[in-house]
Structure formats: structure tokens, C-alpha cells
N, C-alpha and C. Protein backbone atom coordinates (compact mmCIF):
# COMPACT_ATOMS: atom_id res chain seq x y z
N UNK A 1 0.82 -1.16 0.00
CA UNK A 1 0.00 0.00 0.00
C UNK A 1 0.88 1.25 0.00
N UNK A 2 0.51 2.39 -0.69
CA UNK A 2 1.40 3.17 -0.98
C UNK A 2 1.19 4.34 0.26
N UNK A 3 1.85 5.22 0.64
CA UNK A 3 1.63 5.90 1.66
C UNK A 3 0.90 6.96 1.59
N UNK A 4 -0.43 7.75 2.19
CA UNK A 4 -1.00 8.94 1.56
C UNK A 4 -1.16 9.59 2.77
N UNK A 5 -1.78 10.61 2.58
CA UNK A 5 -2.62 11.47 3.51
C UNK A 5 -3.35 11.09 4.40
N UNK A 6 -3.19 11.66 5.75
CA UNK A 6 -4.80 10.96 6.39
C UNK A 6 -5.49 11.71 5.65
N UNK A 7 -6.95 10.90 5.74
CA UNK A 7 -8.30 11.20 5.52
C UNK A 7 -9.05 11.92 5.82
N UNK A 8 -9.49 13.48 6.25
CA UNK A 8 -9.85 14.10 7.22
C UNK A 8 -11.26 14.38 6.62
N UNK A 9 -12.70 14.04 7.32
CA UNK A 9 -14.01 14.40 6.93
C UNK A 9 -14.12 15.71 7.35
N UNK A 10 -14.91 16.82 6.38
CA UNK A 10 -14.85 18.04 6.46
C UNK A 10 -16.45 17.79 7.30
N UNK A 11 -16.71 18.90 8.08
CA UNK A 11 -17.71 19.28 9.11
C UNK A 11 -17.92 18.98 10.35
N UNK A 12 -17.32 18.07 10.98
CA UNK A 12 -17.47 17.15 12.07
C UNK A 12 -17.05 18.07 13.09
N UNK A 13 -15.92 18.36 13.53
CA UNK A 13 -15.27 19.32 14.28
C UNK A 13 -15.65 20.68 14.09
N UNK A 14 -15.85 21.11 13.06
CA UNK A 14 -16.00 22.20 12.58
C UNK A 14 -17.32 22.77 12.28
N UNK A 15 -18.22 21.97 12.15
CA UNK A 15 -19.73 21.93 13.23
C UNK A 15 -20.12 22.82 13.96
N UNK A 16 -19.27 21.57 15.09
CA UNK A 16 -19.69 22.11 16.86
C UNK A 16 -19.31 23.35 16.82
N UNK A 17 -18.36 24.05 16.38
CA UNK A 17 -17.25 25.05 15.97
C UNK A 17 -18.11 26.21 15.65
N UNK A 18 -19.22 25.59 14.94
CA UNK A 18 -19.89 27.17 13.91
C UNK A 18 -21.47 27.30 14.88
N UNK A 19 -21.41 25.94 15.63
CA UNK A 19 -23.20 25.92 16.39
C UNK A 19 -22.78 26.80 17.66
N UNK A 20 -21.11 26.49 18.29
CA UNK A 20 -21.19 27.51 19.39
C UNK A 20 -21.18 28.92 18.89
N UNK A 21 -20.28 29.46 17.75
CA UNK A 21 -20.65 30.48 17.43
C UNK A 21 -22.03 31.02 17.30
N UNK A 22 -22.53 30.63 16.58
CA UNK A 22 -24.63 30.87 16.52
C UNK A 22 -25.11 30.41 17.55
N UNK A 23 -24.70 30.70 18.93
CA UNK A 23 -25.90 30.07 19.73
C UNK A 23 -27.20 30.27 19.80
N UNK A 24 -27.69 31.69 19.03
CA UNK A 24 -29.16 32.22 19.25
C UNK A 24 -29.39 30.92 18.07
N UNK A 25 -29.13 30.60 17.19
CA UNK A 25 -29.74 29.52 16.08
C UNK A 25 -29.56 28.65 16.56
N UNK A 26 -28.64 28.10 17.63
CA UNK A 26 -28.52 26.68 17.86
C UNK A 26 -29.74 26.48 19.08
N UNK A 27 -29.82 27.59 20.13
CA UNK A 27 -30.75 27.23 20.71
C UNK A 27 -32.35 27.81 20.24
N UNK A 28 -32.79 28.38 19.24
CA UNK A 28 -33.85 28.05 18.29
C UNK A 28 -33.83 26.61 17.83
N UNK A 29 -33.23 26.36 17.45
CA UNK A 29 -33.14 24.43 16.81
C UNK A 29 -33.42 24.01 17.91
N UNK A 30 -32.88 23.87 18.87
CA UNK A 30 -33.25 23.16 20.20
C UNK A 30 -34.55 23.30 20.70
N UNK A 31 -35.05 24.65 20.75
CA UNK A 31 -36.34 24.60 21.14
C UNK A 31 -37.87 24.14 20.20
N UNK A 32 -37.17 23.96 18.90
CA UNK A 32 -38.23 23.46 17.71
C UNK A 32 -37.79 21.94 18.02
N UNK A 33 -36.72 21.69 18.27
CA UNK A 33 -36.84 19.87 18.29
C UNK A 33 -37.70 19.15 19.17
N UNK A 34 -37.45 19.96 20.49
CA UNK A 34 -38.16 19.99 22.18
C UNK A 34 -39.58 20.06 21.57
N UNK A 35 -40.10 21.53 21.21
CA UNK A 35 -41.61 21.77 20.81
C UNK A 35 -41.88 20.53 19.64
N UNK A 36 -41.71 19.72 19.29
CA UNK A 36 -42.09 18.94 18.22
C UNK A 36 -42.09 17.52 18.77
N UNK A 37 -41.03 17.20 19.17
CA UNK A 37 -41.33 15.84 20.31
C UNK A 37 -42.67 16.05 21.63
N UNK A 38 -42.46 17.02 22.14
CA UNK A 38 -43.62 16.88 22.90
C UNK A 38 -45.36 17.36 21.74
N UNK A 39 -45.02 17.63 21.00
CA UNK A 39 -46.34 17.46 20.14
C UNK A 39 -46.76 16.21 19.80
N UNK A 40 -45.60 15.64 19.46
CA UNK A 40 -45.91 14.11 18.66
C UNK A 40 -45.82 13.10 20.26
N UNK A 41 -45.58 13.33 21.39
CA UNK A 41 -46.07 12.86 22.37
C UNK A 41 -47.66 13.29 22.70
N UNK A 42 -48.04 14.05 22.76
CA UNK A 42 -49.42 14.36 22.62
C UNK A 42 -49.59 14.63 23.66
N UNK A 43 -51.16 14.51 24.48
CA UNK A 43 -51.27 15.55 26.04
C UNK A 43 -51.49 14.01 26.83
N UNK A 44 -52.05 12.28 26.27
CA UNK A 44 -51.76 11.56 27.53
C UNK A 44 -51.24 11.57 28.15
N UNK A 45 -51.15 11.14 29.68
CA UNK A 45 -50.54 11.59 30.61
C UNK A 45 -49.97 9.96 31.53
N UNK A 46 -50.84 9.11 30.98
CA UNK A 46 -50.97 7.55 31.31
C UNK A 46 -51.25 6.75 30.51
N UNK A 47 -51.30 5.34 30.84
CA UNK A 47 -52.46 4.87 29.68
C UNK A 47 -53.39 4.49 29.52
N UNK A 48 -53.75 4.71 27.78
CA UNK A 48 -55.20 4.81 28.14
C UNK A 48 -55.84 3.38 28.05
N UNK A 49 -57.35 3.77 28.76
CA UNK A 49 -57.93 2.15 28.97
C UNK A 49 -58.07 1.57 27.47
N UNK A 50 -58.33 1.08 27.26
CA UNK A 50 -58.66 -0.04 26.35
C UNK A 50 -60.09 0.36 25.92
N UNK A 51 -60.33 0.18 24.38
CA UNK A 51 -61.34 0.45 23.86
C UNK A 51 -61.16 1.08 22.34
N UNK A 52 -61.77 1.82 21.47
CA UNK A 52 -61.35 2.67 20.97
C UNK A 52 -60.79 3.35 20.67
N UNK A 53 -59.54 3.82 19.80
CA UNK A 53 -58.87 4.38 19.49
C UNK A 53 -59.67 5.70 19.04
N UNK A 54 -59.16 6.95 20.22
CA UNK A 54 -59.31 8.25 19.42
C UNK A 54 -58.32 8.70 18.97
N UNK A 55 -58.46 9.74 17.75
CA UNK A 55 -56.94 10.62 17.39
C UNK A 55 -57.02 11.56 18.27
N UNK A 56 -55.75 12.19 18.65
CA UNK A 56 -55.04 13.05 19.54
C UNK A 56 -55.22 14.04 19.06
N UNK A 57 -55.68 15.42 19.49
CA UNK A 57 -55.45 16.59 19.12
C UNK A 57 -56.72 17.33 19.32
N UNK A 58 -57.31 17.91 19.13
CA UNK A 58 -58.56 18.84 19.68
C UNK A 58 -60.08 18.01 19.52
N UNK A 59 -61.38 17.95 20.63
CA UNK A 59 -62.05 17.35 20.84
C UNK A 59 -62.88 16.90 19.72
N UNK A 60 -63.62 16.32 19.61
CA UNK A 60 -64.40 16.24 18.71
C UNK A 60 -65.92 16.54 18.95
N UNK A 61 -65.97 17.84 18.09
CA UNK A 61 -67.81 18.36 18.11
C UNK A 61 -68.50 17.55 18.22
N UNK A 62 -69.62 17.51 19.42
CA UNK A 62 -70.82 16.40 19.06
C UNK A 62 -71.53 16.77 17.63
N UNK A 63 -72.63 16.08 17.35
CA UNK A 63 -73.48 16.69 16.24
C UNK A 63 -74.03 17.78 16.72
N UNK A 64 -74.46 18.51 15.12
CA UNK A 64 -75.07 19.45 15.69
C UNK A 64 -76.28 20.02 16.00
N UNK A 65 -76.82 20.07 16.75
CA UNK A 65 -78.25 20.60 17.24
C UNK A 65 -78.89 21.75 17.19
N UNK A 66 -80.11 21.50 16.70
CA UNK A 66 -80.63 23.20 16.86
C UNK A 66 -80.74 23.84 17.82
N UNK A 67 -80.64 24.49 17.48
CA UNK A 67 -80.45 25.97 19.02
C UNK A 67 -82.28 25.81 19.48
N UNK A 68 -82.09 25.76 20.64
CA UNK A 68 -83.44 25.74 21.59
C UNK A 68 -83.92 27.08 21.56
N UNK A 69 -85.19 27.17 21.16
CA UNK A 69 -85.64 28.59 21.67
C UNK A 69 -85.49 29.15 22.68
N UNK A 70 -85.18 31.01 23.09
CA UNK A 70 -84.79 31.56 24.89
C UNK A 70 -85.79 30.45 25.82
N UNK A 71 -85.20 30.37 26.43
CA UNK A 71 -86.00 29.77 28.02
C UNK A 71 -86.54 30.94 28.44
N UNK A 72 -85.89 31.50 28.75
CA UNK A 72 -86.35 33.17 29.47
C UNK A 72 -86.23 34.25 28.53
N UNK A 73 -87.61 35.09 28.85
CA UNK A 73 -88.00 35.97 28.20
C UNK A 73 -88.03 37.49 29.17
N UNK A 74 -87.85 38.66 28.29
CA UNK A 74 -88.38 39.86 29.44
C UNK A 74 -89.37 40.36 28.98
N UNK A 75 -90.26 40.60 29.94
CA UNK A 75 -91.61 41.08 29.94
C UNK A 75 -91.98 42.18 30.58
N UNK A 76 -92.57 43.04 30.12
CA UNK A 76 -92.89 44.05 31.20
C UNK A 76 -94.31 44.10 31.26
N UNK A 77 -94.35 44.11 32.96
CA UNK A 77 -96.25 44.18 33.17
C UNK A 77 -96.22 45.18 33.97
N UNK A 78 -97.64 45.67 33.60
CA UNK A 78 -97.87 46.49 34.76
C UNK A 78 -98.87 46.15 35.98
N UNK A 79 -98.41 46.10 36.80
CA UNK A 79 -98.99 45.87 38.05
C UNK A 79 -99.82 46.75 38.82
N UNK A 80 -101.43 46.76 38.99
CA UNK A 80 -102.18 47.38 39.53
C UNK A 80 -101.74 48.51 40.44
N UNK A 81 -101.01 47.62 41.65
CA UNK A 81 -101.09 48.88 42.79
C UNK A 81 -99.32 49.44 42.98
N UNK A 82 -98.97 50.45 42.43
CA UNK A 82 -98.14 51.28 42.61
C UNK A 82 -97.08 51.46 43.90
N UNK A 83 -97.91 50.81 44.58
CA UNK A 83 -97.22 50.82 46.37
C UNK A 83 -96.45 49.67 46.27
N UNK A 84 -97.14 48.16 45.84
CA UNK A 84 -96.18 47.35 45.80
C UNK A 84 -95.08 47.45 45.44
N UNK A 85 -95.59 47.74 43.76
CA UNK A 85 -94.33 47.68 42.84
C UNK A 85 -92.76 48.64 43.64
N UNK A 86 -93.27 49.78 44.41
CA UNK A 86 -91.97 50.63 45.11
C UNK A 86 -91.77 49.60 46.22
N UNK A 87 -92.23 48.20 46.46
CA UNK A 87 -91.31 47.64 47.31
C UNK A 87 -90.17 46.72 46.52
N UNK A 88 -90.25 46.19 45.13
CA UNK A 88 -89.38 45.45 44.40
C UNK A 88 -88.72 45.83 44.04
N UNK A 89 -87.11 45.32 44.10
CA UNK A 89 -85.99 45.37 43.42
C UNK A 89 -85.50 44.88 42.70
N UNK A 90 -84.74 44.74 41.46
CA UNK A 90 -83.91 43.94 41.07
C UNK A 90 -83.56 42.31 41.91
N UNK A 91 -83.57 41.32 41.31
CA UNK A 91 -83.68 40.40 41.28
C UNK A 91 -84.46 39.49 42.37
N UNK A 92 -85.78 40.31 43.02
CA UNK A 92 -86.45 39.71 43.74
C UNK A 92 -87.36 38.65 43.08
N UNK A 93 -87.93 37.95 43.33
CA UNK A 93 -88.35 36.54 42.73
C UNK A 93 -89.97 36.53 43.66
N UNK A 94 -90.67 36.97 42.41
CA UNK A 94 -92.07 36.97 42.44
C UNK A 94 -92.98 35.59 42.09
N UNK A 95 -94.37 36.19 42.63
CA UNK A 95 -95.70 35.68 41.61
C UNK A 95 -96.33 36.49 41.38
N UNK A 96 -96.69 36.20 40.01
CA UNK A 96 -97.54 37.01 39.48
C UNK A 96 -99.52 37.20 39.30
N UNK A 97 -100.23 36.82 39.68
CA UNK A 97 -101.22 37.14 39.73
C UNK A 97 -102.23 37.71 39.10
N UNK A 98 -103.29 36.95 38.79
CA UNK A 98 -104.36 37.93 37.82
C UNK A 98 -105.48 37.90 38.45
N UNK A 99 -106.33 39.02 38.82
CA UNK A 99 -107.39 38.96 39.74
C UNK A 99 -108.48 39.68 38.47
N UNK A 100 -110.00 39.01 38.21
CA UNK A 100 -110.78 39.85 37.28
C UNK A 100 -111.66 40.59 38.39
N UNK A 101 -112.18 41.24 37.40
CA UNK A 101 -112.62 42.58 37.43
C UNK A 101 -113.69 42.05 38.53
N UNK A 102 -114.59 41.66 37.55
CA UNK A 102 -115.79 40.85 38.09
C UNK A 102 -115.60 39.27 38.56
N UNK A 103 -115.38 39.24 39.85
CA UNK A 103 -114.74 38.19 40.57
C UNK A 103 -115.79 36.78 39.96
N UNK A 104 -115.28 36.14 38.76
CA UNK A 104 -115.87 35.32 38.01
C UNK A 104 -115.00 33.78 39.24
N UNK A 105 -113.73 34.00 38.78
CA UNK A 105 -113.79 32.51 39.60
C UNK A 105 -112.27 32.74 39.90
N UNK A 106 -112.29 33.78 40.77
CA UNK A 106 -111.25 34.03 42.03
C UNK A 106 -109.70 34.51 41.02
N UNK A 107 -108.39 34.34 41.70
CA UNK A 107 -107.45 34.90 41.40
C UNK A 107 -107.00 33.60 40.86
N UNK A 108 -105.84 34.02 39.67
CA UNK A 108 -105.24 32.92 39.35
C UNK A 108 -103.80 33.36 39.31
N UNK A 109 -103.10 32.07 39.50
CA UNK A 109 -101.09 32.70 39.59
C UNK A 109 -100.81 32.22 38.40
N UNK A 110 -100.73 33.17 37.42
CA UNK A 110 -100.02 33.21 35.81
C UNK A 110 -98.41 32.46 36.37
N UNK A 111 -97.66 32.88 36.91
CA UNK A 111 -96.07 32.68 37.07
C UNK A 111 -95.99 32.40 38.42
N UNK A 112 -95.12 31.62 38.96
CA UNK A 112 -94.75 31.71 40.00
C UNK A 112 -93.40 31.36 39.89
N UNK A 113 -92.27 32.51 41.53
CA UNK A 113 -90.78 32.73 41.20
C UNK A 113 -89.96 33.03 39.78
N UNK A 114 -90.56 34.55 39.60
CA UNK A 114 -90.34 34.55 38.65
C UNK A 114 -89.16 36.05 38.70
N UNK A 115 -87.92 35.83 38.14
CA UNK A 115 -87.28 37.01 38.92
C UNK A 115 -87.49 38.60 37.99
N UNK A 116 -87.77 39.34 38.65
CA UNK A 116 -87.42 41.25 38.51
C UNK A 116 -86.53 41.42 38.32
N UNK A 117 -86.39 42.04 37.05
CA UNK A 117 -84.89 42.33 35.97
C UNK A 117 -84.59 43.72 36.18
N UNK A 118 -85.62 44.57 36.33
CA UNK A 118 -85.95 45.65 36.65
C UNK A 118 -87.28 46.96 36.98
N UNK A 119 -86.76 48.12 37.97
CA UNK A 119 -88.39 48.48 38.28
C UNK A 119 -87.96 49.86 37.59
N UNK A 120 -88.43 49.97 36.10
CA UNK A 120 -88.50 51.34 35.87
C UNK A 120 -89.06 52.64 36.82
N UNK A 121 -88.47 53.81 36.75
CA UNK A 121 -89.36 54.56 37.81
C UNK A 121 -90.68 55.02 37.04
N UNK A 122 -91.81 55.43 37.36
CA UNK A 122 -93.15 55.69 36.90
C UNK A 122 -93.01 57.28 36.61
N UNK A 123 -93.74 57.59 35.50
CA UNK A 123 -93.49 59.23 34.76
C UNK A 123 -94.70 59.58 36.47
N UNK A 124 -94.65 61.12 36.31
CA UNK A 124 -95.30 61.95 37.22
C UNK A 124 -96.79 61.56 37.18
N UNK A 125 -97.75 61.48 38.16
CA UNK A 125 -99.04 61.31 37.55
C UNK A 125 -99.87 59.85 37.36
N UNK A 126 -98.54 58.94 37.66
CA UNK A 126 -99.12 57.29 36.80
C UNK A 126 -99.39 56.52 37.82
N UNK A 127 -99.42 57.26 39.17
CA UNK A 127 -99.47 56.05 39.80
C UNK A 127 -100.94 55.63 39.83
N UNK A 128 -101.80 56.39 39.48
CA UNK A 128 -103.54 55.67 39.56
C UNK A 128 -103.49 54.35 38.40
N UNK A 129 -102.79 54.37 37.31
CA UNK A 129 -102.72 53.37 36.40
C UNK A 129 -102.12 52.53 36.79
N UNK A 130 -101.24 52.16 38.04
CA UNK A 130 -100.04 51.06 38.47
C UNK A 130 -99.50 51.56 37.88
N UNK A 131 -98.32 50.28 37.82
CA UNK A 131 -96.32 50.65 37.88
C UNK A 131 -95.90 49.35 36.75
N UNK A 132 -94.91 49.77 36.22
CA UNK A 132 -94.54 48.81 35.23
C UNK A 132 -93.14 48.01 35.84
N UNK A 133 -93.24 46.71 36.09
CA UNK A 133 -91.99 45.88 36.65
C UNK A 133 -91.80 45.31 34.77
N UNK A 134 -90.42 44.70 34.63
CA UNK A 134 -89.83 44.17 34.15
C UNK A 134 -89.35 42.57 35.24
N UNK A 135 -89.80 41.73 34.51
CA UNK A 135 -89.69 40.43 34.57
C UNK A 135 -89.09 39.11 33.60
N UNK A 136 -88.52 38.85 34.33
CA UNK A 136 -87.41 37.30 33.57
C UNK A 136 -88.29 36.30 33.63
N UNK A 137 -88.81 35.54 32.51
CA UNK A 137 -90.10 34.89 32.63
C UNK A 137 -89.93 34.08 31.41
N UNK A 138 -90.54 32.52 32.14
CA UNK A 138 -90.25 31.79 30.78
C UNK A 138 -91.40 31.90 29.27
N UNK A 139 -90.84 31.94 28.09
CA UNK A 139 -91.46 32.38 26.97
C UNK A 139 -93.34 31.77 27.07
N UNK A 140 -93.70 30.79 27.60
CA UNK A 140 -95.46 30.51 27.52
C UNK A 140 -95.68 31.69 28.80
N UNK A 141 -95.03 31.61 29.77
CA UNK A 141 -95.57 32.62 30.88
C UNK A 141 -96.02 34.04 30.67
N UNK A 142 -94.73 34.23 29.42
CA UNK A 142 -95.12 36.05 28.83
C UNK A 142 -96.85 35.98 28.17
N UNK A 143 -96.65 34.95 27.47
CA UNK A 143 -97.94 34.97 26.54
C UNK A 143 -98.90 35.26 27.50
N UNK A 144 -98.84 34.31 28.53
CA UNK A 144 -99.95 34.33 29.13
C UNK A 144 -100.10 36.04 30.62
N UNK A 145 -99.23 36.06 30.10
CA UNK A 145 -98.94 37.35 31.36
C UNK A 145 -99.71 38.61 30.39
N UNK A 146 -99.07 38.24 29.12
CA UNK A 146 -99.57 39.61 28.05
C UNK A 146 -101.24 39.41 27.95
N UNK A 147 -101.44 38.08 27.35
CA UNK A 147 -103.31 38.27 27.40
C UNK A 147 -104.13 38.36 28.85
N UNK A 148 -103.73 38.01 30.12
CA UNK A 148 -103.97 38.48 31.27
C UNK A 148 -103.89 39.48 31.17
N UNK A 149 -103.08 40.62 30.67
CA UNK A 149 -103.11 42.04 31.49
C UNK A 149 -103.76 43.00 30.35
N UNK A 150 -104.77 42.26 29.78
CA UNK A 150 -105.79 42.99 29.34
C UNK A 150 -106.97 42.58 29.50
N UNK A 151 -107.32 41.83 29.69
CA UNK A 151 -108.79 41.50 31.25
C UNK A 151 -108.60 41.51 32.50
N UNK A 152 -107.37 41.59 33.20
CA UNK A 152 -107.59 41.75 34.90
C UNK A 152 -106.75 42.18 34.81
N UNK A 153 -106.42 42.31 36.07
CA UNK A 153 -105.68 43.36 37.09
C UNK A 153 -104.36 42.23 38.04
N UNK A 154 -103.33 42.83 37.69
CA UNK A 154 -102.48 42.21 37.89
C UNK A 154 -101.55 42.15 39.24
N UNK A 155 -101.05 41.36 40.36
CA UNK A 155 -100.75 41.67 41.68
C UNK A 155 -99.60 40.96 41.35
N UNK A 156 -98.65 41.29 42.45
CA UNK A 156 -97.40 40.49 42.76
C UNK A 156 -97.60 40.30 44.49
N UNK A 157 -96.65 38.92 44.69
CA UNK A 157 -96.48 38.88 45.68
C UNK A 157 -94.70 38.21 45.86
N UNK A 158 -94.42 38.78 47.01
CA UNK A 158 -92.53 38.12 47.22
C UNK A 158 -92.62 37.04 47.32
N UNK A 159 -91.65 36.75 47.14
CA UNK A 159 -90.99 34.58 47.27
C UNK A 159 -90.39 35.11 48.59
């Protein structure tokens, strides 16, 4: 064998050489290798039971459903006697009441616990007409609160 040169591979030494120089790039690389292994580890934490295989990564939407009509509605009634209504506040939790004119067949409770959203104040003059409350009330209760308060006369009482 005839005698030559060593062999010397170019980059090896000279590498490490150029990564300590760039450390802001070398530790960017480091933190994309880190952020990418723990991605492809995923968020288990143990293992999992047995069953089904889900894929890893954000939940899966149930189907989709139609949107339910409001549960709760606001209503505003006006309530016969004026004195009451200046005892309610904000989120006191009523019944509501319909008494006729001509006492046909007694009082009936349209709503019951039904909460006060708010008590507008009454213009000058209104209190012979009653007072207008604002009420959180489920959507059949309004209906029936609205065609009540044009044949009787409407009362509250506290929960």
C-alpha cells in the first residue's frame, strides 16, 4: 500500500465550531426539536384504557343541534297597585297574579318565582294606572302574562 494522507471528513469538528458560534440559532433548533417531540407525544398523561382508538389533538364536536328557543323571556307588566311595585328590586323573585274585574272565579297565579330584571321609575301622575316591573319569565308565561293584562288586574307577591 502506498503511503497517503490521512483522511480528514470536512464538518465534524467544525460543526460544533460554527453551532457555538450561533448560539441564538442553535438554541432556536433546540427549542423546535423539544416543541415537536412533545407534540408528537401528545397531552396523555398515562395509559389509556382499552377500547377505541381516538386521534389526539382537539375534541371532537358532538353533532349538531338546533339551538333551543330563549328559556327566558323579558316582559314588562304592569302591576295594579303602585305601592307594591316601590317595594321590588332587582332580582327579587315573584308571583304574578291575575285577579278579574268581576270576581268570576277568584285569582289565578299566571307565574310563579319569577325574577325582577328591573323596576322602571313611573313618569309623574301614573301612579292611579299602576307601575310597570320588568320580569325574567319563561317564553309561555309572557304569553300568558300579556293576554292576562288585558282582562284583569295584575298583583305580585314576594318569594
Amino acid at each position: 500500500m502506498p503511503p497517503f494522507d490521512p483522511v480528514r471528513v470536512r464538518g465534524g469538528r467544525y460543526q460544533l465550531q460554527r453551532l457555538v458560534r450561533h448560539r441564538r440559532r442553535a438554541l432556536a433548533v433546540g427549542l423546535a426539536v423539544t416543541a415537536a417531540a412533545l407534540v408528537a407525544a401528545g397531552p396523555g398523561t398515562g395509559p389509556e384504557p382499552p377500547g377505541p382508538q381516538r386521534p389526539r389533538g382537539h375534541p371532537v364536536a358532538g353533532p349538531v343541534r338546533p339551538r333551543p328557543a330563549a328559556e327566558l323571556v323579558t316582559a314588562p307588566v304592569r302591576i295594579a297597585d303602585a305601592a307594591t311595585v316601590r317595594l321590588l328590586r332587582p332580582g327579587d323573585r315573584v308571583d304574578v297574579i291575575a285577579a278579574q274585574d268581576p270576581p268570576a272565579d277568584g285569582a289565578r297565579v299566571l307565574a310563579r318565582g319569577v325574577r325582577v330584571t328591573k323596576v322602571p321609575e313611573p313618569p309623574d301622575g301614573a301612579a292611579e294606572s299602576g307601575a310597570l316591573v320588568v320580569l325574567s319569565v319563561p317564553r309561555a308565561a309572557a304569553a300568558r302574562l300579556v293576554g292576562a293584562s288585558a282582562t284583569a288586574r295584575l298583583a305580585v307577591t314576594l318569594c
